[in-house]
Protein backbone atom coordinates (compact mmCIF):
# COMPACT_ATOMS: atom_id res chain seq x y z
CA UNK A 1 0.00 0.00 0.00
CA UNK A 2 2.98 2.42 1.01
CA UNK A 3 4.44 1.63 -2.38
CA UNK A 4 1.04 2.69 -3.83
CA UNK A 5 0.45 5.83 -2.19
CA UNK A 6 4.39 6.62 -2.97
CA UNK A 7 4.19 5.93 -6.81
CA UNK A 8 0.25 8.08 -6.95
CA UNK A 9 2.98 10.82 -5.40
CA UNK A 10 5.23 10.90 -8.09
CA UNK A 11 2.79 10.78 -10.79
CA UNK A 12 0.95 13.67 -9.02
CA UNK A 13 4.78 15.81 -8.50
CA UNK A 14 5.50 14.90 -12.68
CA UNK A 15 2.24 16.09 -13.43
CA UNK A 16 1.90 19.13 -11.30
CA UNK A 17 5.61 19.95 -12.85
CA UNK A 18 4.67 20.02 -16.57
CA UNK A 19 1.62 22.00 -15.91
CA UNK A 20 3.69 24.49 -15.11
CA UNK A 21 6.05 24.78 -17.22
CA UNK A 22 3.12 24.88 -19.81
CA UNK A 23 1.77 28.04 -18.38
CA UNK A 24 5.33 29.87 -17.96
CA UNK A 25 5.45 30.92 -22.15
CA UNK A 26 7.71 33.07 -23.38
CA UNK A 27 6.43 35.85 -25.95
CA UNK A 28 8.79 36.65 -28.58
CA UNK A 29 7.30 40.15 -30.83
CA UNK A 30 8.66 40.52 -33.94
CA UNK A 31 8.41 43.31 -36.01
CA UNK A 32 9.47 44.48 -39.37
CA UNK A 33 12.86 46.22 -39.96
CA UNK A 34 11.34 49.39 -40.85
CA UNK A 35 9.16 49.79 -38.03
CA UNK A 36 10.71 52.39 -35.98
CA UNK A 37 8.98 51.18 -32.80
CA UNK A 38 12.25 50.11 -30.84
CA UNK A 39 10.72 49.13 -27.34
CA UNK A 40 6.41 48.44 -26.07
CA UNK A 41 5.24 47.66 -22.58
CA UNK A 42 3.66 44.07 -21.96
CA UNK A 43 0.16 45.69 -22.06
CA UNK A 44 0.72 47.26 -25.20
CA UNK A 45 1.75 44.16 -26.67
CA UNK A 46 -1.28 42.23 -25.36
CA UNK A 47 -3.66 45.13 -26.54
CA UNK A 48 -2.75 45.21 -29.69
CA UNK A 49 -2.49 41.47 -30.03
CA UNK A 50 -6.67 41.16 -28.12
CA UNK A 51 -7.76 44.07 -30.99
CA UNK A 52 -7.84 46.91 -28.20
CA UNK A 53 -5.53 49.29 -30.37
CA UNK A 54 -4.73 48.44 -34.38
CA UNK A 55 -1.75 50.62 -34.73
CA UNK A 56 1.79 50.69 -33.07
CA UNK A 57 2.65 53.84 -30.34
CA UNK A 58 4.02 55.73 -33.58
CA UNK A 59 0.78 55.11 -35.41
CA UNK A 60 1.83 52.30 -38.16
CA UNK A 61 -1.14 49.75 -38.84
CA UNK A 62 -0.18 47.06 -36.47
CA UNK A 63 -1.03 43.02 -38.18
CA UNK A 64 -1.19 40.77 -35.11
CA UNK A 65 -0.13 37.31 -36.15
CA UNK A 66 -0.29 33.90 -33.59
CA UNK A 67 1.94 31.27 -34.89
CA UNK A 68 1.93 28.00 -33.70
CA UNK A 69 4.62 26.70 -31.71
CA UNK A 70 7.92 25.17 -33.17
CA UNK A 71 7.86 28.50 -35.97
């Protein structure tokens, strides 16, 4: 039984490990040469990415684009 509960543990620790590493995602922006947009905050990322804004701070016509991973 001790073996049991000791094996459900590990399972449980393995588990509990990749579901975190899942959430932790890096976000990698990448913009054309020309833009001269050199540096944007998180949020301003994110708001242009959910639709909020459509343009970069310097007013070029931003093109949000999700690419699956391994791109």
């Amino acid at each position: 039984m001790a073996h049991l509960r000791l094996t459900l543990l590990i399972i449980t620790l393995q588990l509990l490990s990749v579901t975190a590493l899942a959430t932790e995602q890096d976000l990698v922006v990448v913009v054309n040469i020309n833009n001269p947009t050199s540096q944007m905050t998180k949020s301003q990322v994110i708001d242009l990415f959910m639709g909020r804004y459509i343009a970069f701070p310097n007013g070029e016509k931003a093109t949000p684009i999700d690419l699956i991973d391994n791109n």
